[in-house]
C-alpha atoms as a PDB file:
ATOM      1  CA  UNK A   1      81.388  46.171  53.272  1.00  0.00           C
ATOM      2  CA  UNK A   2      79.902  49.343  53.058  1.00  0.00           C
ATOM      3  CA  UNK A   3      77.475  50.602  55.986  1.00  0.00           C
ATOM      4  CA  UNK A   4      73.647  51.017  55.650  1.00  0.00           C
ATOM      5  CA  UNK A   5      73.693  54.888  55.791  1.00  0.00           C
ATOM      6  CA  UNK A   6      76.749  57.165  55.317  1.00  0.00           C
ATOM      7  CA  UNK A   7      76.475  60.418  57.070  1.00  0.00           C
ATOM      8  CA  UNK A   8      78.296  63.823  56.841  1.00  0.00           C
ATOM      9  CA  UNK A   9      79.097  66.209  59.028  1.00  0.00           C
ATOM     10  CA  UNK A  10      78.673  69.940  58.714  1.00  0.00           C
ATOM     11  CA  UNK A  11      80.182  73.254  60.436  1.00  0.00           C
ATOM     12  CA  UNK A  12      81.651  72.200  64.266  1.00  0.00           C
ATOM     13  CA  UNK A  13      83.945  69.409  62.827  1.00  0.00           C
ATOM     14  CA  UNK A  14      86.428  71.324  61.564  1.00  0.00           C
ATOM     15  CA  UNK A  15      89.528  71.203  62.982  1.00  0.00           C
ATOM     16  CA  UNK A  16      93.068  71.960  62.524  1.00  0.00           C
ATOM     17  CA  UNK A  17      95.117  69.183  60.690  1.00  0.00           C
ATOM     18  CA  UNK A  18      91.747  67.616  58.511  1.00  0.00           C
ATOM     19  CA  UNK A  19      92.435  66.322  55.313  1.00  0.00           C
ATOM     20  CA  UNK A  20      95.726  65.368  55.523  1.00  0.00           C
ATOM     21  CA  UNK A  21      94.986  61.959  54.858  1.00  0.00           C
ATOM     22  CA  UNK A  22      93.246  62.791  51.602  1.00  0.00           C
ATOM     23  CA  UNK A  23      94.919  65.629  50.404  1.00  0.00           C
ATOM     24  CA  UNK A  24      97.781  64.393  48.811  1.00  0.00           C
ATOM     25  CA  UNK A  25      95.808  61.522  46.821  1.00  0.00           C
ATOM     26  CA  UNK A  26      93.735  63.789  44.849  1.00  0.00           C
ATOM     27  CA  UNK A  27      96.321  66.920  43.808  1.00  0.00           C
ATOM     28  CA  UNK A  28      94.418  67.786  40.633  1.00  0.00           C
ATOM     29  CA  UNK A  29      91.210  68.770  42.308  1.00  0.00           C
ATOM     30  CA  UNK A  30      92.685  70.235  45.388  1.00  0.00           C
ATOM     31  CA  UNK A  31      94.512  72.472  42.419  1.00  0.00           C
ATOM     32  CA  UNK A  32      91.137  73.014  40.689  1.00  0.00           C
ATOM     33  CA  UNK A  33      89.391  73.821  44.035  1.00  0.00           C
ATOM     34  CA  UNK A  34      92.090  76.450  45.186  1.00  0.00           C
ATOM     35  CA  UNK A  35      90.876  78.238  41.573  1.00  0.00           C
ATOM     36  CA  UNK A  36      88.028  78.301  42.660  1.00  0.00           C
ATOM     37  CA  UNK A  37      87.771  79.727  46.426  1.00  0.00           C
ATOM     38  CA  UNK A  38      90.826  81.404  45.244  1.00  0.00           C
ATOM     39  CA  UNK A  39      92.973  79.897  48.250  1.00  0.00           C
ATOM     40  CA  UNK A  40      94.980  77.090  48.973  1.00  0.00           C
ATOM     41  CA  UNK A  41      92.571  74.559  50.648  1.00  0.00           C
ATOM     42  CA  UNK A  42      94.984  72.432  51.987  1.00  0.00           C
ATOM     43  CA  UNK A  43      97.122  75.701  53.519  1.00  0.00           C
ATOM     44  CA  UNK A  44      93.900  76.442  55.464  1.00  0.00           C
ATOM     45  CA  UNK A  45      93.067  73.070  56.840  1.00  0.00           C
ATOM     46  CA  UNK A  46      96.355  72.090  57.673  1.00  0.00           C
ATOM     47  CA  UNK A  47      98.277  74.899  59.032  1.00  0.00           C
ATOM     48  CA  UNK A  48      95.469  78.004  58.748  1.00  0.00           C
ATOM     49  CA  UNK A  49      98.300  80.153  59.061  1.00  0.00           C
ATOM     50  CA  UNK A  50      95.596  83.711  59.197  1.00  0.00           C
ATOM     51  CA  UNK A  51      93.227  82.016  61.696  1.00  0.00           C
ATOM     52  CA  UNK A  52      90.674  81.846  59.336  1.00  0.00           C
ATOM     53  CA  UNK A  53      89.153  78.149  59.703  1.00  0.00           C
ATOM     54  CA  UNK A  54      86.781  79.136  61.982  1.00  0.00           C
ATOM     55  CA  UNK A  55      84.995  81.916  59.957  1.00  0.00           C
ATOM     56  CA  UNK A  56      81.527  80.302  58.218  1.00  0.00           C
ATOM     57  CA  UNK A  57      82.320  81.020  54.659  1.00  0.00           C
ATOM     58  CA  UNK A  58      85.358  79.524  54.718  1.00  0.00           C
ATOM     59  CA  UNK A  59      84.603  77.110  57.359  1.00  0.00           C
ATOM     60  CA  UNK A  60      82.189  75.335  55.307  1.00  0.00           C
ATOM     61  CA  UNK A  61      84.262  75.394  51.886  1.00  0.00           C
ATOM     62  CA  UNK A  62      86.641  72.849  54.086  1.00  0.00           C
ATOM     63  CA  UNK A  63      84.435  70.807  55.605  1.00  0.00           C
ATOM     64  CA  UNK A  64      82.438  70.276  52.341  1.00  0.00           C
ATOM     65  CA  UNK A  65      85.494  69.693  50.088  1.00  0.00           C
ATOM     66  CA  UNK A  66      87.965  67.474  52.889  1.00  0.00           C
ATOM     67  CA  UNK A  67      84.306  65.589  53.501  1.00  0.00           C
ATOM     68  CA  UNK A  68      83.918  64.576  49.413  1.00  0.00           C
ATOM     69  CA  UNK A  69      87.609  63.754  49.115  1.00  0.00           C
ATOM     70  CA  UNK A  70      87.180  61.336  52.005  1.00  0.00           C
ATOM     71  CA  UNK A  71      84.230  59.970  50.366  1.00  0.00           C
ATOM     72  CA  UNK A  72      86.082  59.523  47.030  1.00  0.00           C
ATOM     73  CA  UNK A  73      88.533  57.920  49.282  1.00  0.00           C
ATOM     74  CA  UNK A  74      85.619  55.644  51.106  1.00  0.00           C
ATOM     75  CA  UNK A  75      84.641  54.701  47.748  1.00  0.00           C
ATOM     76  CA  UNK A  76      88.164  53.189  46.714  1.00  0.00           C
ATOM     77  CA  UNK A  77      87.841  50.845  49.373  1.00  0.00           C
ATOM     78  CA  UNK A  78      84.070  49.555  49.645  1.00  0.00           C
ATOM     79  CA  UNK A  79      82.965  50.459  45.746  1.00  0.00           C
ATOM     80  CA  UNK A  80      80.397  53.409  45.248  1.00  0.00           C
ATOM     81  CA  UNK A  81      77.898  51.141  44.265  1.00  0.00           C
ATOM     82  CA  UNK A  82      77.849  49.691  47.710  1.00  0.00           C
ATOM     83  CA  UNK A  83      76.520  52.830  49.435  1.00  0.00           C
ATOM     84  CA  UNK A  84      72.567  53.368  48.750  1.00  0.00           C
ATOM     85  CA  UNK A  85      71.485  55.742  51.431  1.00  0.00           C
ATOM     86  CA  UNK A  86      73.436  59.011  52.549  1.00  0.00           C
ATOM     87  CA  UNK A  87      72.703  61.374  54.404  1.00  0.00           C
ATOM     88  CA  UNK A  88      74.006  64.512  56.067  1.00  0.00           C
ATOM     89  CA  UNK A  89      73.941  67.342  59.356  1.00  0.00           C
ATOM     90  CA  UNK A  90      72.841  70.789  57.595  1.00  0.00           C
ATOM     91  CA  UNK A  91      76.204  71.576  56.211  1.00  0.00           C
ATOM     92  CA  UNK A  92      76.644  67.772  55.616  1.00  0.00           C
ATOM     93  CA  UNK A  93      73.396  67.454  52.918  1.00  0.00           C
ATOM     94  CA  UNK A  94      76.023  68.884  50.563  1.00  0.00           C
ATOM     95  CA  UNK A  95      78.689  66.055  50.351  1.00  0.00           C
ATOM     96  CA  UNK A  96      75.786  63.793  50.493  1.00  0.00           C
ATOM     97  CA  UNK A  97      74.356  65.422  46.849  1.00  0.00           C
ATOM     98  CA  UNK A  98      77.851  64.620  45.797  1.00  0.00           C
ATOM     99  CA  UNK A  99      77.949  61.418  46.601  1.00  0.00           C
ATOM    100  CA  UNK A 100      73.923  60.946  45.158  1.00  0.00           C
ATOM    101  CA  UNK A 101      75.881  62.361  41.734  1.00  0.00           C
ATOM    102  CA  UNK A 102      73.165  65.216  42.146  1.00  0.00           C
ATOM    103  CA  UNK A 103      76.094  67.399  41.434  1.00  0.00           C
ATOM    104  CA  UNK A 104      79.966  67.747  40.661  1.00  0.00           C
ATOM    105  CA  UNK A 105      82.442  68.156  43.123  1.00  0.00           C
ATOM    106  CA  UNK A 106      83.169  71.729  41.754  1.00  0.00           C
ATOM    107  CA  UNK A 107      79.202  72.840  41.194  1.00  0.00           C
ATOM    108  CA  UNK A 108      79.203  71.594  44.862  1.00  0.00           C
ATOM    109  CA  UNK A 109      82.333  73.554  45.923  1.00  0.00           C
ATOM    110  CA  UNK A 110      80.269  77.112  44.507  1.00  0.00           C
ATOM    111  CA  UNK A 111      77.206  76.629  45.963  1.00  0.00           C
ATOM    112  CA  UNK A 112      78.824  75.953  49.201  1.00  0.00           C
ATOM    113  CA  UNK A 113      80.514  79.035  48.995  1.00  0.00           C
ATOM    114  CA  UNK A 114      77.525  80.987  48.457  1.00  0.00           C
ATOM    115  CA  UNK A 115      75.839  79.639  51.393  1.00  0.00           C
ATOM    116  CA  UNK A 116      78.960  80.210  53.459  1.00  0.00           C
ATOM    117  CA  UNK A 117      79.513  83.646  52.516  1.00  0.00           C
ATOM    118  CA  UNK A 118      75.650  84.521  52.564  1.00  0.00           C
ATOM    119  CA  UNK A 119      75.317  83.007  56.346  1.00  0.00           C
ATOM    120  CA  UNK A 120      78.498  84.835  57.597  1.00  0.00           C
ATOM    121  CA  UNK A 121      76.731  87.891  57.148  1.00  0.00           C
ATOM    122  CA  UNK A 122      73.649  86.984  59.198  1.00  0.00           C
ATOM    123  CA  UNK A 123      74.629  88.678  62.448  1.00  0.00           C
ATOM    124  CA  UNK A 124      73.311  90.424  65.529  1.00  0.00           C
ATOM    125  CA  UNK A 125      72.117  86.272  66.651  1.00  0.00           C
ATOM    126  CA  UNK A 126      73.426  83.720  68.856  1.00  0.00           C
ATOM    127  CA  UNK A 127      73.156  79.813  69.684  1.00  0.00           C
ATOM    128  CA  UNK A 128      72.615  77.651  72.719  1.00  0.00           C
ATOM    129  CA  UNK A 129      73.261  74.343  73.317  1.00  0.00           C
ATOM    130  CA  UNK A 130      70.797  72.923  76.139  1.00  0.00           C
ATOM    131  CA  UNK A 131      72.149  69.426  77.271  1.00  0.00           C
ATOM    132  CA  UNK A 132      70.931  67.035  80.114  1.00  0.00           C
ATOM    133  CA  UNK A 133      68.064  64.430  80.383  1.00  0.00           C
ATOM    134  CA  UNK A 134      65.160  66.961  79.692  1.00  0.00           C
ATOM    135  CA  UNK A 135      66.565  68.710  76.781  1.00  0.00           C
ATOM    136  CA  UNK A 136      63.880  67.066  74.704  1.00  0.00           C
ATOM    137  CA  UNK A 137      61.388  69.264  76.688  1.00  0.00           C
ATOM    138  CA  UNK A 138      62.761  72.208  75.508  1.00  0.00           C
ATOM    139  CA  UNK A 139      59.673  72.669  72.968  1.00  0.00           C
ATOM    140  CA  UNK A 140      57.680  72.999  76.145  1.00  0.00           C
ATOM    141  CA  UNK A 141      59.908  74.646  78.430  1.00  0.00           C
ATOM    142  CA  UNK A 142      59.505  77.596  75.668  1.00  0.00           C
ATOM    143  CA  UNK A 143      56.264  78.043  75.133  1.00  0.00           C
ATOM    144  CA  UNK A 144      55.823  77.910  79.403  1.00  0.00           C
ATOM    145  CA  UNK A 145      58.331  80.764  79.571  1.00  0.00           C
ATOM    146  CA  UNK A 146      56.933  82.739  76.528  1.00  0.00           C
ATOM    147  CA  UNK A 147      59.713  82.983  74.918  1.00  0.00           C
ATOM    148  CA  UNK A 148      57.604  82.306  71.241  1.00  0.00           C
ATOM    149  CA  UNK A 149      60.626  84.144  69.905  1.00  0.00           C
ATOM    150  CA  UNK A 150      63.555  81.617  70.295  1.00  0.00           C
ATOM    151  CA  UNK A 151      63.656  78.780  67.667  1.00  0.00           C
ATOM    152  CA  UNK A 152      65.117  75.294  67.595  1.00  0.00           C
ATOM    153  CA  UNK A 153      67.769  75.389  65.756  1.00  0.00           C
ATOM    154  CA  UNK A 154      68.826  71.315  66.135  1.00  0.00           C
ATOM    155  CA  UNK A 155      67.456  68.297  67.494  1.00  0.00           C
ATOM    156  CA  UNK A 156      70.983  66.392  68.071  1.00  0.00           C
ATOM    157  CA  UNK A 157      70.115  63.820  70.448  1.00  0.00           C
ATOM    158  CA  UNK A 158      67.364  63.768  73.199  1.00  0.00           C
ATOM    159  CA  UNK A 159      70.177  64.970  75.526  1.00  0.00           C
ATOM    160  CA  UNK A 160      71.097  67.876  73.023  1.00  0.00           C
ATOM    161  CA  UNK A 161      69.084  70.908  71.721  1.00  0.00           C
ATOM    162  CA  UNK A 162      70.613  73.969  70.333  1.00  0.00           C
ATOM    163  CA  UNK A 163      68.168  77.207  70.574  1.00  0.00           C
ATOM    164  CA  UNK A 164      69.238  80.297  67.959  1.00  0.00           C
ATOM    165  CA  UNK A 165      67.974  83.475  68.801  1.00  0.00           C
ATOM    166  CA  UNK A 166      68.810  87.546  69.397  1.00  0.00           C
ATOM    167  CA  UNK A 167      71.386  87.385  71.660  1.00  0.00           C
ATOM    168  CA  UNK A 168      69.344  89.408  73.972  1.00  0.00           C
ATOM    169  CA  UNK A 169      66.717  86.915  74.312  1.00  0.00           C
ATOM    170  CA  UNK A 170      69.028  83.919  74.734  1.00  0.00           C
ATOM    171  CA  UNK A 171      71.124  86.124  77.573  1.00  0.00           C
ATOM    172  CA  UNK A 172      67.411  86.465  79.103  1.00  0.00           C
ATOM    173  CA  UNK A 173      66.487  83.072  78.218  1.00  0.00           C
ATOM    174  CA  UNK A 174      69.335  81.119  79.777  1.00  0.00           C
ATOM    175  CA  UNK A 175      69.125  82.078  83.410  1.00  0.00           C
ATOM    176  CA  UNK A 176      65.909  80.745  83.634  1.00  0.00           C
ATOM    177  CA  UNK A 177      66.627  77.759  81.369  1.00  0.00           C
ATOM    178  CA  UNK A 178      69.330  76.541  84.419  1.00  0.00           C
ATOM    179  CA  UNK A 179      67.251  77.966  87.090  1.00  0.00           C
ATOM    180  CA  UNK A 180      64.873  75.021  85.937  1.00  0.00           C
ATOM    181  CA  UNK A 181      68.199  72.060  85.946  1.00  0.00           C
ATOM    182  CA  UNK A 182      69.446  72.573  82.204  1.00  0.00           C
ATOM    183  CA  UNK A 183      73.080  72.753  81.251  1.00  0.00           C
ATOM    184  CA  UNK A 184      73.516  75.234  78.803  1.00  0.00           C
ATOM    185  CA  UNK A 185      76.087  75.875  76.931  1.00  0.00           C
ATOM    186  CA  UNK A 186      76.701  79.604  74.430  1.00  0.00           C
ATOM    187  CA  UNK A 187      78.625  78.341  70.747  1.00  0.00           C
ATOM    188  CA  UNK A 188      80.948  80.409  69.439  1.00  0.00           C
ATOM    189  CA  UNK A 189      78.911  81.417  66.278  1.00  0.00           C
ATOM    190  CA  UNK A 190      78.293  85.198  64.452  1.00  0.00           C
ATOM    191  CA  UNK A 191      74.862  84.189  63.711  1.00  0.00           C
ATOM    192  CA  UNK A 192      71.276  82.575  64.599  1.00  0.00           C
ATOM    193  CA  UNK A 193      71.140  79.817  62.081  1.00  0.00           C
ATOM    194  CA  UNK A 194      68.542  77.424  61.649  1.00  0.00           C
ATOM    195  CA  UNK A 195      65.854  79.870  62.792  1.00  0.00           C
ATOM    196  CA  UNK A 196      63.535  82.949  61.541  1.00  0.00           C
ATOM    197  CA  UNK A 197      66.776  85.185  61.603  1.00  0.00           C
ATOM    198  CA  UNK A 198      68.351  83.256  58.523  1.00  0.00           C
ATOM    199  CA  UNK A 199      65.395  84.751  56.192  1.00  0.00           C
ATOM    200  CA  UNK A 200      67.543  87.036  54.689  1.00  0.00           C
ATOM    201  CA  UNK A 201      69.945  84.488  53.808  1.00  0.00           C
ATOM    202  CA  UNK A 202      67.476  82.316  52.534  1.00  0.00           C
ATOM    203  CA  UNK A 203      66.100  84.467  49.706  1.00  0.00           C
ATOM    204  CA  UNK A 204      69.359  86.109  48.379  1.00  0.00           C
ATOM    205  CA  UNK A 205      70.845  82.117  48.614  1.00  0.00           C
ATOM    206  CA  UNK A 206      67.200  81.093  46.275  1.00  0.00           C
ATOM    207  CA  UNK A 207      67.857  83.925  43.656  1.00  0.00           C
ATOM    208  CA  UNK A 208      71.175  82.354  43.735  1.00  0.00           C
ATOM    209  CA  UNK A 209      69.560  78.724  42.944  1.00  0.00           C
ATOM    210  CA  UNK A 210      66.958  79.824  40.967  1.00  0.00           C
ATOM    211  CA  UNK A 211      68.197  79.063  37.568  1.00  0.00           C
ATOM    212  CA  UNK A 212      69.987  75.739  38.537  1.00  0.00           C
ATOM    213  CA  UNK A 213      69.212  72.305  37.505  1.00  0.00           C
ATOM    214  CA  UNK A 214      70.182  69.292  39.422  1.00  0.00           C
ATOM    215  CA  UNK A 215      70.568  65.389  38.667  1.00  0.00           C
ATOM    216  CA  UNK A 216      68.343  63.229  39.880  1.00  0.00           C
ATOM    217  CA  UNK A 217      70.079  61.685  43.141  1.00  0.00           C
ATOM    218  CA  UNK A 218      71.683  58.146  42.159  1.00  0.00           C
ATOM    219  CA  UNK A 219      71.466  57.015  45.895  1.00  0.00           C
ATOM    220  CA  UNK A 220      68.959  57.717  48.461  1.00  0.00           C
ATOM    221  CA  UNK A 221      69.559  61.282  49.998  1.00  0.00           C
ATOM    222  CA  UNK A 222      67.616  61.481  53.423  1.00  0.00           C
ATOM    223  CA  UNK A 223      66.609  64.781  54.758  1.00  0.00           C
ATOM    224  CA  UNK A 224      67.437  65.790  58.010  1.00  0.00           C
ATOM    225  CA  UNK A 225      64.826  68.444  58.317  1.00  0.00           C
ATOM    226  CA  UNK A 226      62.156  66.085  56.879  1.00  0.00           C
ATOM    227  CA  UNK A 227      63.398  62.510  57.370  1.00  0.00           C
ATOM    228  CA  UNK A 228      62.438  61.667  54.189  1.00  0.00           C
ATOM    229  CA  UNK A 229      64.267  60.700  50.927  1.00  0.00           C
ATOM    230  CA  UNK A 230      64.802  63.522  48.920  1.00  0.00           C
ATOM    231  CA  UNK A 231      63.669  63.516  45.031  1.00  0.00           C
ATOM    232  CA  UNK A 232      64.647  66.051  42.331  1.00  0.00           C
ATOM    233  CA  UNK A 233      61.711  67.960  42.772  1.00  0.00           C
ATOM    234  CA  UNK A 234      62.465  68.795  45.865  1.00  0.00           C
ATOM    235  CA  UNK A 235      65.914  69.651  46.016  1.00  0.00           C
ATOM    236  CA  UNK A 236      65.847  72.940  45.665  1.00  0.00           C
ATOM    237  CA  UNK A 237      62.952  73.737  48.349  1.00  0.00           C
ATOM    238  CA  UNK A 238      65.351  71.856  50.500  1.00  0.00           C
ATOM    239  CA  UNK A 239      68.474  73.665  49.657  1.00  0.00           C
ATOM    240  CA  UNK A 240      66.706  76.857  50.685  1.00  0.00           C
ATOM    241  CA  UNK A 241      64.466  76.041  53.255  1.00  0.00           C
ATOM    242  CA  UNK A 242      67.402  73.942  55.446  1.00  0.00           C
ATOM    243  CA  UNK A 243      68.821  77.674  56.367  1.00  0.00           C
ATOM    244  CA  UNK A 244      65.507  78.575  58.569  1.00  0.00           C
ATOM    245  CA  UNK A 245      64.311  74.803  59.370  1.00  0.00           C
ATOM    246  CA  UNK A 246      65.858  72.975  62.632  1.00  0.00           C
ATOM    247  CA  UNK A 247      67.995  69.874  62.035  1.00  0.00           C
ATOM    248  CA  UNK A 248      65.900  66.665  63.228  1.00  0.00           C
ATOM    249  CA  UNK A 249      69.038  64.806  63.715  1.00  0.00           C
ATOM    250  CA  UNK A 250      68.269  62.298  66.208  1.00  0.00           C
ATOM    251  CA  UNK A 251      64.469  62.110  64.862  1.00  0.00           C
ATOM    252  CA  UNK A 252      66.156  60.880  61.330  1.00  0.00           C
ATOM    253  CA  UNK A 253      68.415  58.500  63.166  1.00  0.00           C
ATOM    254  CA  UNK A 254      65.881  56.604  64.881  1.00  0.00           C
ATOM    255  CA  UNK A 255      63.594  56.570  62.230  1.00  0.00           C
ATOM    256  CA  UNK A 256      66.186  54.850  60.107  1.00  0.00           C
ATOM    257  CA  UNK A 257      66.890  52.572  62.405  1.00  0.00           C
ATOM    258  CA  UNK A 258      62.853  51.766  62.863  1.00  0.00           C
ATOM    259  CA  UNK A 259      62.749  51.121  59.111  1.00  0.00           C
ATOM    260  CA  UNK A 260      65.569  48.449  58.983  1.00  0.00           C
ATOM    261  CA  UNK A 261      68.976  50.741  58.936  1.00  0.00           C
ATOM    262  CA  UNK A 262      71.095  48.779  60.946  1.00  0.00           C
ATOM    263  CA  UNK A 263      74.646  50.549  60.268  1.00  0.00           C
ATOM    264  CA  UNK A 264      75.752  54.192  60.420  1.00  0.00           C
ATOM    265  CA  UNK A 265      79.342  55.362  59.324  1.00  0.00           C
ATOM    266  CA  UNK A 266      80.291  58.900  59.202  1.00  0.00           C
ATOM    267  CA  UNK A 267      82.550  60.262  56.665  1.00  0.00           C
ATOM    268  CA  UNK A 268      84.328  63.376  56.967  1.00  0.00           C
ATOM    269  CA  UNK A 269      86.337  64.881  59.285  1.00  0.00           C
ATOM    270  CA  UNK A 270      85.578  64.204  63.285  1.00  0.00           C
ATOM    271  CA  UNK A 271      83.356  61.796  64.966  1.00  0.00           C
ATOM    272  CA  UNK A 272      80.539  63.878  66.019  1.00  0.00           C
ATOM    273  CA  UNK A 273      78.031  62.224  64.268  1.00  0.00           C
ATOM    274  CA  UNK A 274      79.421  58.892  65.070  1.00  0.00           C
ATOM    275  CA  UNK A 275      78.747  60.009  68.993  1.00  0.00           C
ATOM    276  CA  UNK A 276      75.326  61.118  68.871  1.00  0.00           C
ATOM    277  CA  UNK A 277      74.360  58.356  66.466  1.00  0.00           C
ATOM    278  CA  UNK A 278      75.264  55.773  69.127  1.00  0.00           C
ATOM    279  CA  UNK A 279      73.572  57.764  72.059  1.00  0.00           C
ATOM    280  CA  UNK A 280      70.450  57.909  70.325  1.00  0.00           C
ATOM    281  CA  UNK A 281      70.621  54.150  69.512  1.00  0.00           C
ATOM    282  CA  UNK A 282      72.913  53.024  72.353  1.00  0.00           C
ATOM    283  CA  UNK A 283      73.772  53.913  75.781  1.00  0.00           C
ATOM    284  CA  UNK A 284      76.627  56.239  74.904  1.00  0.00           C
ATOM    285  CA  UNK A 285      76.810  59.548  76.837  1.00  0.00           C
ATOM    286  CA  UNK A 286      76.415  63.062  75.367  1.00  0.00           C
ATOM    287  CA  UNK A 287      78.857  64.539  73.757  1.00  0.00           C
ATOM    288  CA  UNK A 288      79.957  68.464  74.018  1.00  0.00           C
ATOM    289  CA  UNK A 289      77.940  70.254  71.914  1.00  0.00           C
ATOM    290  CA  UNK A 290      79.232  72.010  68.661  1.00  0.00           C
ATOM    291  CA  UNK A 291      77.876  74.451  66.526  1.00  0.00           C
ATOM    292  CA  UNK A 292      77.095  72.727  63.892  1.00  0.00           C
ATOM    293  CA  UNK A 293      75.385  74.815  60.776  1.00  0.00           C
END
């Protein structure tokens, strides 16, 4: 039986060795998706021989692509018609529109690496992760240390905040962030996502959009920056707008679960969804943050 929601995961879960389970049950679109990054996918996830997994472009091309062959794989076991409601962690939204038939696996795979390549070149920012009990005052904590400057870039749990920023200003910020009792923790990211530094990005990645028309999602697709169910006319605002808008992760969770959603099953490589799911609607502890994009 499939679960109530499925979720994906974005950038953070990738790690060496994903895929392998999939990779070798689907050879004619791993061959058609090399063509199209113009790499072998499956050299990169499995053995990433230049140490290139980590970099964002390419980053998310694995994640997205190892994430829909798992859910093709899902799908052979409970039936696609079983899953109604998807839904996804930034990165994540896109193997969800595959999965809502919004788009191809391939259409997917470009716009994906478009995003990728325009967010590697937002630089010059950082990230934070702020974990502990009062991480969910960190909207406060903010505005009473006037920094007006420093944006939230996800809402992961209420243990778990990530802040995106200059890097001066974090490097400022942070001090006084533990000075008060927070944990906080610097990701190992080339950019400020989720906040007012990803503007750039955002228009060149809309021109890029602008002429493309999308299906009509076959399932429910939930917003994570919204919480609500996505429709086709507002795909496209979402697409763009998702690069400078936190991720309300654990707000989308619980409101789920308020509305009747009683299971949650991740998809895609890693558990970290699986983890913060079940703090924010168990007694699980936090888990180490990652930066996910």
């Amino acid at each position: 039986m499939a679960s109530d929601v499925v979720m994906f995961p974005g950038q953070g879960s990738q790690h060496l060795g994903m895929g392998r389970e999939v990779f070798d049950a689907y050879p004619r679109l791993c061959e058609r998706a090399d063509e199209i990054v113009g790499y072998s996918l499956r050299e990169l996830c499995l053995e990433d021989p230049h140490g290139r997994l980590n970099q964002t472009a390419r980053t998310q091309q694995a994640v997205y692509f190892v994430s829909c062959l798992m859910y093709l794989a899902y799908t052979e076991r409970h039936g696609d018609d079983q899953v109604r409601c998807v839904m996804g962690h930034s990165l994540g939204l896109y193997p969800a529109l595959f999965a809502a038939k919004v788009f191809d696996l391939f259409e997917g795979l470009e716009i994906v690496s478009a995003r990728g390549a325009l967010m590697q070149e937002a630089r010059d920012g950082a990230m934070v992760a702020v974990i502990g009990p009062r991480a969910n005052e960190i909207d406060e904590h903010l505005v009473q240390l006037e920094f007006f400057d420093v944006d939230v870039a996800n809402y992961n749990s209420p243990e778990q905040v990530v802040l995106s920023a200059a890097r001066p200003r974090l490097d400022e910020l942070v001090p006084r962030l533990r000075e008060a009792g927070h944990r906080c923790v610097p990701l190992p990211v080339g950019g400020a996502f989720h906040s007012r530094h990803m503007e750039p990005s955002q228009r060149a990645f809309a021109r890029f959009l602008r002429d493309r028309e999308f299906a009509p999602p076959a399932k429910t697709v939930i917003s994570t920056t919204s919480g609500r169910a996505l429709g086709a006319d507002h795909l496209l605002e979402e697409l763009v707008f998702q690069l400078v808008k936190p991720v309300r992760w654990w707000q989308t969770v619980a409101h789920l679960a308020r509305t009747g959603h009683k299971t949650f099953e991740e998809v895609g490589p890693g558990t970290v969804l699986t983890k913060l799911s079940t703090e924010i609607l168990g007694d699980e502890p936090s888990p180490q943050p990652e930066p996910w994009k």
